[in-house]
Protein backbone atom coordinates (compact mmCIF):
# COMPACT_ATOMS: atom_id res chain seq x y z
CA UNK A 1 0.00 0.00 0.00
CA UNK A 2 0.90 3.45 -0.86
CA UNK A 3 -0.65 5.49 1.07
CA UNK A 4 -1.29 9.52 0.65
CA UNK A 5 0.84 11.56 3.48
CA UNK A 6 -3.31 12.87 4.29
CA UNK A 7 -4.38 9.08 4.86
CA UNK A 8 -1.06 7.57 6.38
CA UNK A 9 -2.15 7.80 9.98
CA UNK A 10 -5.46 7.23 10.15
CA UNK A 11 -4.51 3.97 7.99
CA UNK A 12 -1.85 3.19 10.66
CA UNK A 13 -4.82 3.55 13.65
CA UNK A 14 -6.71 1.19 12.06
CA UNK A 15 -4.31 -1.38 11.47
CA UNK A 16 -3.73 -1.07 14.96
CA UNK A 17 -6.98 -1.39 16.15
CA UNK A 18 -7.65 -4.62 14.25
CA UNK A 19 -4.29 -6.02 15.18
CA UNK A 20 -2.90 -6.31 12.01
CA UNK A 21 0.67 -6.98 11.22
CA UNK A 22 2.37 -4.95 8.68
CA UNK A 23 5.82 -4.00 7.40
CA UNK A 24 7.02 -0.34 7.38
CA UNK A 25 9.28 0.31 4.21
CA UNK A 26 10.48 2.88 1.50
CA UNK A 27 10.56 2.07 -2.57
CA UNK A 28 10.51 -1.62 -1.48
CA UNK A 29 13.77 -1.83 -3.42
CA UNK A 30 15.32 -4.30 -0.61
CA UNK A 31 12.23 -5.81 0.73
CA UNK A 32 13.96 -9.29 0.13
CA UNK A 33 17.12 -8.39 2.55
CA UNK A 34 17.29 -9.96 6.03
CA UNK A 35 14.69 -12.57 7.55
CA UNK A 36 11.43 -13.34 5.97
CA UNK A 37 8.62 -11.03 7.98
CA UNK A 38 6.24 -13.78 10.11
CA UNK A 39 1.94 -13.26 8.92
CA UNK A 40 -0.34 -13.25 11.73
CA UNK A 41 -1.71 -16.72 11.66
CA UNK A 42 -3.96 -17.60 8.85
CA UNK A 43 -2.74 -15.19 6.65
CA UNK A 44 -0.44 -15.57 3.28
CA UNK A 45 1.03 -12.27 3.53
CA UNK A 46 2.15 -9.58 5.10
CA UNK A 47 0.82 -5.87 4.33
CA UNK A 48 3.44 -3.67 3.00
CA UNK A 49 2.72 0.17 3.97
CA UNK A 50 4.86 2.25 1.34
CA UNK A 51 6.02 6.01 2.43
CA UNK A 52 6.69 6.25 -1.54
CA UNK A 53 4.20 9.35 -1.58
CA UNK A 54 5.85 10.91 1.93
CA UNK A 55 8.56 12.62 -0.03
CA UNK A 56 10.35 16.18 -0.73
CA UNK A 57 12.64 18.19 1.04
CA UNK A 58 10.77 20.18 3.64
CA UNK A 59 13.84 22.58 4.92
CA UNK A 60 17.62 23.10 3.59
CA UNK A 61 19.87 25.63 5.54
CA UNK A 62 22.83 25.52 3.66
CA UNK A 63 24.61 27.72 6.09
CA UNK A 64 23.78 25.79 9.11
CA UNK A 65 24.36 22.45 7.09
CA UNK A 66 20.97 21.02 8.10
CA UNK A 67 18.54 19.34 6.01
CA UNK A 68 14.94 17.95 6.98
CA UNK A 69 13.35 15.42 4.33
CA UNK A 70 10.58 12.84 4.63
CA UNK A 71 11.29 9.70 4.49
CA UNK A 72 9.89 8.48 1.08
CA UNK A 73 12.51 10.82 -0.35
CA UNK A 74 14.96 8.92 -3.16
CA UNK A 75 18.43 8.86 -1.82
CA UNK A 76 19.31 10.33 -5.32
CA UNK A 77 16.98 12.96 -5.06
CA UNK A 78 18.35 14.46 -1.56
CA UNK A 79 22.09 14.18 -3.05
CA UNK A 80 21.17 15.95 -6.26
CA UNK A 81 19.24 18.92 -4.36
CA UNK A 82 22.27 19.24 -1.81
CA UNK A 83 24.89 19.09 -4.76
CA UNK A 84 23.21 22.39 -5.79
CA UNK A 85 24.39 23.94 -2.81
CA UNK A 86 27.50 22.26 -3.15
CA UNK A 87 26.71 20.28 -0.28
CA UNK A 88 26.27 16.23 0.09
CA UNK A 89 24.85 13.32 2.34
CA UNK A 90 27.92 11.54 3.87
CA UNK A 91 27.10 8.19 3.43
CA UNK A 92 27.18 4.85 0.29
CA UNK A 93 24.58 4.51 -2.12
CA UNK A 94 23.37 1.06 -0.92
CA UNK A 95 24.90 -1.56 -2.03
CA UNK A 96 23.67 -3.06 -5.55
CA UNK A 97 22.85 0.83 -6.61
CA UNK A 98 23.97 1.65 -10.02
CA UNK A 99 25.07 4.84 -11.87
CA UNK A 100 23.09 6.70 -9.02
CA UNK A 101 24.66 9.77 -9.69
CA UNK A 102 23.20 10.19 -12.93
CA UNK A 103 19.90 8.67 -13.11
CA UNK A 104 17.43 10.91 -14.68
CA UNK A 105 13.31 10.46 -15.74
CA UNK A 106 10.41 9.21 -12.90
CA UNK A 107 11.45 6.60 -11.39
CA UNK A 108 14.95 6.85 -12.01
CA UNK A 109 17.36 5.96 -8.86
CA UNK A 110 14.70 4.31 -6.93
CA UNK A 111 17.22 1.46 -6.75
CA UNK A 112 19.38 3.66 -4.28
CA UNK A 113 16.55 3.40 -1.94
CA UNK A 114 14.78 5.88 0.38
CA UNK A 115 16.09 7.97 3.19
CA UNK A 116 14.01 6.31 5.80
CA UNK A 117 14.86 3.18 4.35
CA UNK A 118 18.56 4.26 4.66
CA UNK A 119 18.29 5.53 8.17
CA UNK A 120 15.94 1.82 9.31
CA UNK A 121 18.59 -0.39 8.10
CA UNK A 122 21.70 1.98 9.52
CA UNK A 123 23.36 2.44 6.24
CA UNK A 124 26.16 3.77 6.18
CA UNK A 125 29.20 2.25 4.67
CA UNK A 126 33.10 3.03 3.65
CA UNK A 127 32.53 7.16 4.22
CA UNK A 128 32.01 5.90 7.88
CA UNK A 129 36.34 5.99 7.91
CA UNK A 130 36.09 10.04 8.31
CA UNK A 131 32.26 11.22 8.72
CA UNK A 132 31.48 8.09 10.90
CA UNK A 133 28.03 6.29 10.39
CA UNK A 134 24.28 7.53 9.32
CA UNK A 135 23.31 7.38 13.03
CA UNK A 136 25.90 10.34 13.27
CA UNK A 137 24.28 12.29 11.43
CA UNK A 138 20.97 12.35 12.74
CA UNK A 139 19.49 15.25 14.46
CA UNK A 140 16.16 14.96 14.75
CA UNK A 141 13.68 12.57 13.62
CA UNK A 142 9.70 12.09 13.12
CA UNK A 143 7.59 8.99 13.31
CA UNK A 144 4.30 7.63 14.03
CA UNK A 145 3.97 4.52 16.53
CA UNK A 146 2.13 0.97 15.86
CA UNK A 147 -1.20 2.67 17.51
CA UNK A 148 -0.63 5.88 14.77
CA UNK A 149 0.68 8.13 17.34
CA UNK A 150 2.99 11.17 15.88
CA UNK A 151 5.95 11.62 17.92
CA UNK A 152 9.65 13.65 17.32
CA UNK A 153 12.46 13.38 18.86
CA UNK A 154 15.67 15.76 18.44
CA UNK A 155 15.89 18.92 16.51
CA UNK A 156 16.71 20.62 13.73
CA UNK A 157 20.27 22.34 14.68
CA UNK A 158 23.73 20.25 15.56
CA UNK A 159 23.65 20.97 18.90
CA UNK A 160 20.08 19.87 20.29
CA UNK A 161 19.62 18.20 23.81
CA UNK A 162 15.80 17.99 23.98
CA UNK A 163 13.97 14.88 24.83
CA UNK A 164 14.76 11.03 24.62
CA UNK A 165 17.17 10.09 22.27
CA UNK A 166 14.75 8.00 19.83
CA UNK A 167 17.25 8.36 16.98
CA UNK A 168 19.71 5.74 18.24
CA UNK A 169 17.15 2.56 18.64
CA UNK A 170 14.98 3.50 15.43
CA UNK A 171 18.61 3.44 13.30
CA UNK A 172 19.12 0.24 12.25
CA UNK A 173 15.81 -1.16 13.66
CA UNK A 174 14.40 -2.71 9.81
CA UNK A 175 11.35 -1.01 10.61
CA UNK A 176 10.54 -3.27 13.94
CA UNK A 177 9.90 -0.35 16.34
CA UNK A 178 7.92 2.42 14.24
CA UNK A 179 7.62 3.94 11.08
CA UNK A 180 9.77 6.70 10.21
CA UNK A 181 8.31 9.70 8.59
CA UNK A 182 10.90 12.41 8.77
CA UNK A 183 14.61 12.89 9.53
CA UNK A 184 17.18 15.80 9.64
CA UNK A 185 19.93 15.26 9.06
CA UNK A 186 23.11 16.90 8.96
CA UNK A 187 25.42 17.75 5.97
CA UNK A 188 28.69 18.50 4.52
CA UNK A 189 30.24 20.56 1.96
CA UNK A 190 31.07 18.57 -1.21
CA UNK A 191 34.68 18.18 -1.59
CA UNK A 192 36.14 20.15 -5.02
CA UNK A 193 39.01 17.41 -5.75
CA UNK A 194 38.74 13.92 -5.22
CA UNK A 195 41.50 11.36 -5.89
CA UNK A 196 41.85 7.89 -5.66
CA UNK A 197 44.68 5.12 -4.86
CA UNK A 198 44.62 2.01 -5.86
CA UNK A 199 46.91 -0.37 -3.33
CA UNK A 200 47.55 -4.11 -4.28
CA UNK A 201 50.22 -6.62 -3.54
CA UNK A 202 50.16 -9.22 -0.77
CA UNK A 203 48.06 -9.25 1.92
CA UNK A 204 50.95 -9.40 4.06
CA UNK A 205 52.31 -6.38 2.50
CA UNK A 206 49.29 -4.36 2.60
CA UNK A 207 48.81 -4.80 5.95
CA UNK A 208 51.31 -3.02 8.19
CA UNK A 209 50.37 -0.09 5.17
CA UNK A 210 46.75 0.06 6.07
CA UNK A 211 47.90 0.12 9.57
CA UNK A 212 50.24 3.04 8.40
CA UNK A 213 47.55 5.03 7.28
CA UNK A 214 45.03 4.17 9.69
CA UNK A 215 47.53 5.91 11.89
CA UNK A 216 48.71 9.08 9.93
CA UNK A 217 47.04 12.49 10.13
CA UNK A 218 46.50 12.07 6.32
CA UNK A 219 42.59 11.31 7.25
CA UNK A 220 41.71 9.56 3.84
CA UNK A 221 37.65 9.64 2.99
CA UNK A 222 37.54 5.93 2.96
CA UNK A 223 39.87 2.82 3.18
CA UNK A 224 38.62 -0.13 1.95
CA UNK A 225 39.65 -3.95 1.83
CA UNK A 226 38.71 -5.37 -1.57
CA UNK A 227 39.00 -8.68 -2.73
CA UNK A 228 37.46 -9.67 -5.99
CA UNK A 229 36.94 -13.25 -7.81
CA UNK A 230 38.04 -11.98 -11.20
CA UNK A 231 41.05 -13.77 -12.21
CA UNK A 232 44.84 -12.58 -11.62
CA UNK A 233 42.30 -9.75 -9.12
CA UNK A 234 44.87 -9.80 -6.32
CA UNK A 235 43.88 -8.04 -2.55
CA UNK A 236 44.18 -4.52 -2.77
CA UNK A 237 43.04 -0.86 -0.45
CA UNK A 238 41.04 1.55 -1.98
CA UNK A 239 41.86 4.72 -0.75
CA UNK A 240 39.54 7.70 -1.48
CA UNK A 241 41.35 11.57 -1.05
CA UNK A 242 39.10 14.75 -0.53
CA UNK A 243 40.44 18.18 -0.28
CA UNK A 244 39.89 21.56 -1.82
CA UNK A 245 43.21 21.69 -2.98
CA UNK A 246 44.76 19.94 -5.66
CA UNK A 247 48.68 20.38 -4.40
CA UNK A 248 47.36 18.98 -0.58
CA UNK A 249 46.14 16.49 -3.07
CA UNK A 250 49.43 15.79 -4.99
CA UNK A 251 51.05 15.85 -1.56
CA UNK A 252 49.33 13.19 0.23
CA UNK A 253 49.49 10.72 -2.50
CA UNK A 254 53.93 11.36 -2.80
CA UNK A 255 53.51 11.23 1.00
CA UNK A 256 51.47 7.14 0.17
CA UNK A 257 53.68 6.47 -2.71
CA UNK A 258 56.88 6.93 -0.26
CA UNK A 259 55.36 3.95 1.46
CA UNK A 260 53.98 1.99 -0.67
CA UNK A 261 57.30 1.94 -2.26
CA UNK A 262 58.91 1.34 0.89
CA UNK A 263 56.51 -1.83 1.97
CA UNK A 264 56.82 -3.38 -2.05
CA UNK A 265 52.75 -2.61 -2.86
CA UNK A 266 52.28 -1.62 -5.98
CA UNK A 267 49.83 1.89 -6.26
CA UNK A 268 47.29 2.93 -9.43
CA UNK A 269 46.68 6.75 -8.75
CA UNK A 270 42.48 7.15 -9.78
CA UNK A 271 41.61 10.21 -11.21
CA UNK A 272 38.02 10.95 -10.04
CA UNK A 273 36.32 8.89 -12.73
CA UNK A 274 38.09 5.74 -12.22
CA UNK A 275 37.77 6.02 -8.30
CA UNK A 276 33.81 6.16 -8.76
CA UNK A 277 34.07 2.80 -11.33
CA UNK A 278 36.19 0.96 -8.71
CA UNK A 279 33.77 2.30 -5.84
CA UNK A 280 30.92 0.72 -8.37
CA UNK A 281 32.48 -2.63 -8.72
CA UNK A 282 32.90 -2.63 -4.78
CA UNK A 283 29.02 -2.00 -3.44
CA UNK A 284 28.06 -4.96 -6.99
CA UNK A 285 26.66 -2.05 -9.31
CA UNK A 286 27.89 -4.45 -12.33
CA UNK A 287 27.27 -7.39 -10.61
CA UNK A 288 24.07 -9.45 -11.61
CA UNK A 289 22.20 -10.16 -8.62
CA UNK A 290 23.84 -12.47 -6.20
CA UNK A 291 22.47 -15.15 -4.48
CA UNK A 292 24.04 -14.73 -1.10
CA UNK A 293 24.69 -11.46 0.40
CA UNK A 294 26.02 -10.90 3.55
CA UNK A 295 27.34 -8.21 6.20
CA UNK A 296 30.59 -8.66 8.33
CA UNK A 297 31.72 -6.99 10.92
CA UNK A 298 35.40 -8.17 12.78
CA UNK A 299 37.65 -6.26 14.77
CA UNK A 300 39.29 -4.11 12.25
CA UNK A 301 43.04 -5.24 12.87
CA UNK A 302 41.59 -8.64 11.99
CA UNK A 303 40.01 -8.08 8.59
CA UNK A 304 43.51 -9.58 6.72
CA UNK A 305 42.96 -12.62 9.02
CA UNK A 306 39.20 -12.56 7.48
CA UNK A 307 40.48 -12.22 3.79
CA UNK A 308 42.87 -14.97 4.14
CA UNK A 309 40.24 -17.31 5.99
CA UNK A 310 39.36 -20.66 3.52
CA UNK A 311 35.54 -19.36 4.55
CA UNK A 312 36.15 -16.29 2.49
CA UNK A 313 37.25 -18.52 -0.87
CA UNK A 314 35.66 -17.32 -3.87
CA UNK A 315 33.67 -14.44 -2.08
CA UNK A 316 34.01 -10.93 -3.53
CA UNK A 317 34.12 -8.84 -0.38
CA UNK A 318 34.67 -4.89 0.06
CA UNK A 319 35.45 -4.04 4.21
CA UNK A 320 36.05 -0.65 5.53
CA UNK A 321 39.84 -1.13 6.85
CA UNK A 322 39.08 1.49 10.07
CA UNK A 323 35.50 0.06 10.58
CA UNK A 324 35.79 -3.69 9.85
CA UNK A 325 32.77 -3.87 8.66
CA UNK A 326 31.70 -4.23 5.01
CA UNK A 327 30.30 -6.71 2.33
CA UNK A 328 30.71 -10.18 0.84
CA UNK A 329 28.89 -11.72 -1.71
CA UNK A 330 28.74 -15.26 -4.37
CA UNK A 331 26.21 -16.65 -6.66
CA UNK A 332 24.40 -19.74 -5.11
CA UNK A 333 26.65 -22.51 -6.63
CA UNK A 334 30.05 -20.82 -5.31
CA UNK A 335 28.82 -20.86 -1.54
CA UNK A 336 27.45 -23.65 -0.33
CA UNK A 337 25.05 -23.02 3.17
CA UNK A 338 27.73 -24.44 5.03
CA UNK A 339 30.13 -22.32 4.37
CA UNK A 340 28.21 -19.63 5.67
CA UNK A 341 27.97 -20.89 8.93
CA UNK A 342 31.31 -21.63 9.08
CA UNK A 343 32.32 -17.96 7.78
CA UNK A 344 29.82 -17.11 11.03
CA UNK A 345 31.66 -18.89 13.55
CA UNK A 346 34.56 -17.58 11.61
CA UNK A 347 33.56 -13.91 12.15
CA UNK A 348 32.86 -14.69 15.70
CA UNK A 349 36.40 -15.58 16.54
CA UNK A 350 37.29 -12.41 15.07
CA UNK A 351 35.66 -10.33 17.92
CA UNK A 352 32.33 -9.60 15.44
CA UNK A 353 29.42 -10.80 13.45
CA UNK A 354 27.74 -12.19 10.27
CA UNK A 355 24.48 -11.05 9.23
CA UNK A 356 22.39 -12.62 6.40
CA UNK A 357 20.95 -9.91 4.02
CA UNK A 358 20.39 -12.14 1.40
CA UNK A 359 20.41 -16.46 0.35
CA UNK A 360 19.24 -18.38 -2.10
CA UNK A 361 15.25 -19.58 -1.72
CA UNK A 362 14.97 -23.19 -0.61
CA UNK A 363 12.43 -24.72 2.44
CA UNK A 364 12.46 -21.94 5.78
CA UNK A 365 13.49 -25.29 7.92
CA UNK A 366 17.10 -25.35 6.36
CA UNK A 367 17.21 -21.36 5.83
CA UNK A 368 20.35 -19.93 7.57
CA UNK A 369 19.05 -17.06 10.25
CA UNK A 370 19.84 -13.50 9.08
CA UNK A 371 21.08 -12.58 12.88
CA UNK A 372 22.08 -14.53 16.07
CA UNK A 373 20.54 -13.36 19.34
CA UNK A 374 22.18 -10.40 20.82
CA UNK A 375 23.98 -10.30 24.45
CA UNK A 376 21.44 -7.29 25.09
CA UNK A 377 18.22 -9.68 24.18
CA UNK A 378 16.69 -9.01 26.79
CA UNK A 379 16.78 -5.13 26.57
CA UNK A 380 15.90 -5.28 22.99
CA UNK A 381 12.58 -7.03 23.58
CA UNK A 382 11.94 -4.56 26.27
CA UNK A 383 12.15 -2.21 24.07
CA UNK A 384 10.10 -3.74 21.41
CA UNK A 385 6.81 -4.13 23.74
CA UNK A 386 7.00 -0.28 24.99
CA UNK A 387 7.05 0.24 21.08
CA UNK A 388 5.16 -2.50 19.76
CA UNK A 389 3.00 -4.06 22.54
CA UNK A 390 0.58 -6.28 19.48
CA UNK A 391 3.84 -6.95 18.16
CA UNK A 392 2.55 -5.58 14.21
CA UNK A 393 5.77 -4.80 12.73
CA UNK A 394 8.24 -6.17 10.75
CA UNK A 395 7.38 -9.40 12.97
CA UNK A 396 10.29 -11.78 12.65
CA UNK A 397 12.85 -8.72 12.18
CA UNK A 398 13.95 -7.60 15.18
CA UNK A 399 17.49 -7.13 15.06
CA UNK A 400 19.47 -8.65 18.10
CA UNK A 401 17.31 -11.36 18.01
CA UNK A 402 17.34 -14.60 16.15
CA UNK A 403 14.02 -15.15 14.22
CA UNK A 404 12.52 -18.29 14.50
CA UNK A 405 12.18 -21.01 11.46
């Protein structure tokens, strides 16, 4: 359902009053990520409620760097309005997104998703290595409740103090708590040179270089494992370089070169063009849709460990090198299920995590789950009755907290 902005409350309230379940989401571009949602017995399906109508800019302060959209909003659309002001959203197109940039005619860049949808799943990705994640740049945020209740919480300047701090538990919550209707957010100006670096050698060589720059004031946009299946593809770092000055430019990358040289990695310098096609390649832009997808997170000094784990065989993967957290992905015949879990366990002894975003259809009974339980269970479904007492939405997709088969 897609409902007016006019009707989307009152339809809300009644769902609520008959108990209905239903599934908060954007475009529906990624309705197929994560665990399947759980009907209310006797029922096929679950309802979808669309904010595809709740959508448009309502403020931009260009000199305060603020900007308040609803959350039906194309990602696209929101970055091509800022980049008029010279301005941007710090954060990945989603992964899968192609040629976002310059998608034009209705409809166009619907498969970068919505900015509610961005902000429910906690999107963030490689930027997060100097402007941190999407939950950092929240300031305020609107929302209506599973009984249709309106409710804010933050403001509409950086510095804002008022009320709970809703923002933190609805980011990253795949729509199980509420529905979001509005963010702000804040911005940043949009850097005037951009250079890339391409790093590859040995993963033993690359190493103690990522831990180099990790370490350096140099403060590099993103820094990014990749590791790609394409033949004679070895491991390599992306780095990305913003500044407003060319020569700060040309310095940094003699300053990497020096070394690179020094540790034996060879080093592609990307003029801006080339960097985007490489950042392409690494969220699957020109990859046909794969059959498993999944999210790791490890303790960042442990990523090469990761790379070089037999689990990670024939898996294109792109992780941020100061986050540890990032992507992998395979068709369905390169990946068998067991694999998976042992890539899991894997990821646990690396001090982190494997989520399930996507895996190949087969019977629920021998699906892998998308999430473990949490150490904070407990909490989490706390938090889900306050918000959710009928337990309507997203049922089955509660984050921290292993669905059922």
């Amino acid at each position: 359902m897609r409902p007016e902005p006019r009707e989307l409350q009152e339809l809300v309230r009644d769902l609520h009053r008959q108990a209905t379940p239903w599934l908060p989401a954007g475009s529906g571009s990624r309705l197929d990520w994560g665990p399947p949602v759980q009907p209310a017995q006797g029922q096929g399906e679950v309802l979808v409620l669309s904010t595809a109508r709740l959508e448009g800019i309502v403020e931009h302060n260009p000199g305060d760097f603020t900007v308040t959209v609803r959350a039906g909003t194309p990602l696209v659309v929101l970055q091509q309005e800022l980049a008029r002001h010279r301005q941007w959203l710090t954060v990945d197109w989603p992964w899968g997104t192609a040629e976002p940039a310059t998608a034009t005619g209705p409809g166009a860049g619907l498969g970068g998703g919505t900015v509610g949808g961005l902000v429910a799943r906690g999107l963030a990705g490689g930027y997060r290595q100097r402007y941190l994640g999407v939950r950092d740049q929240l300031i305020g945020i609107g929302l209506l409740r599973a009984d249709g209740t309106a409710a804010r919480a933050g403001g509409k300047v950086v510095k804002n103090v008022a009320g709970y701090d809703l923002m933190r538990p609805l980011c990253g919550s795949w729509g199980s708590l509420a529905l979001i209707t509005e963010v702000t957010l804040r911005t940043q100006p949009l850097p005037p040179q951009r250079r890339g670096l391409w790093l590859h050698g040995p993963l033993s060589r690359l190493q103690p270089l990522a831990r180099w720059l990790l370490n350096s004031s140099l403060s590099p946009e993103r820094l990014d494992w990749h590791q790609r299946t394409l033949p004679q593809t070895p491991s390599a770092l992306l780095v990305s370089l913003a500044s407003i000055s060319p020569q700060t430019l040309d310095e940094q990358i003699t300053c990497i070169g020096e070394q690179a040289q020094q540790t034996g990695v060879a080093l592609d310098t990307l003029a801006p063009e080339r960097l985007e096609a490489h950042l392409e390649l690494g969220r699957g832009a020109a990859t046909p849709r794969p059959a498993w997808l999944l999210r790791a997170g490890v303790l960042p000094a442990r990523v090469p460990e990761l790379l070089e784990s037999p689990e990670v065989r024939d898996l294109s993967a792109v992780i941020g090198a100061g986050s540890g957290l990032g992507d992998l992905w395979a068709a369905a015949g390169t990946l068998p299920p067991y694999r998976v879990e042992a890539l899991r366990r894997r990821c646990r002894e690396l001090g982190g995590q494997l989520t399930v975003l996507r895996q190949p259809p087969g019977p629920p009974a021998t699906a892998i789950p998308a999430w473990l339980d949490a150490p904070a269970r407990p909490l989490i479904e706390a938090l889900k009755r306050q918000f959710d007492p009928k337990q309507q939405l997203a049922r089955g997709r509660l984050p921290g907290i292993q669905p059922r088969r």
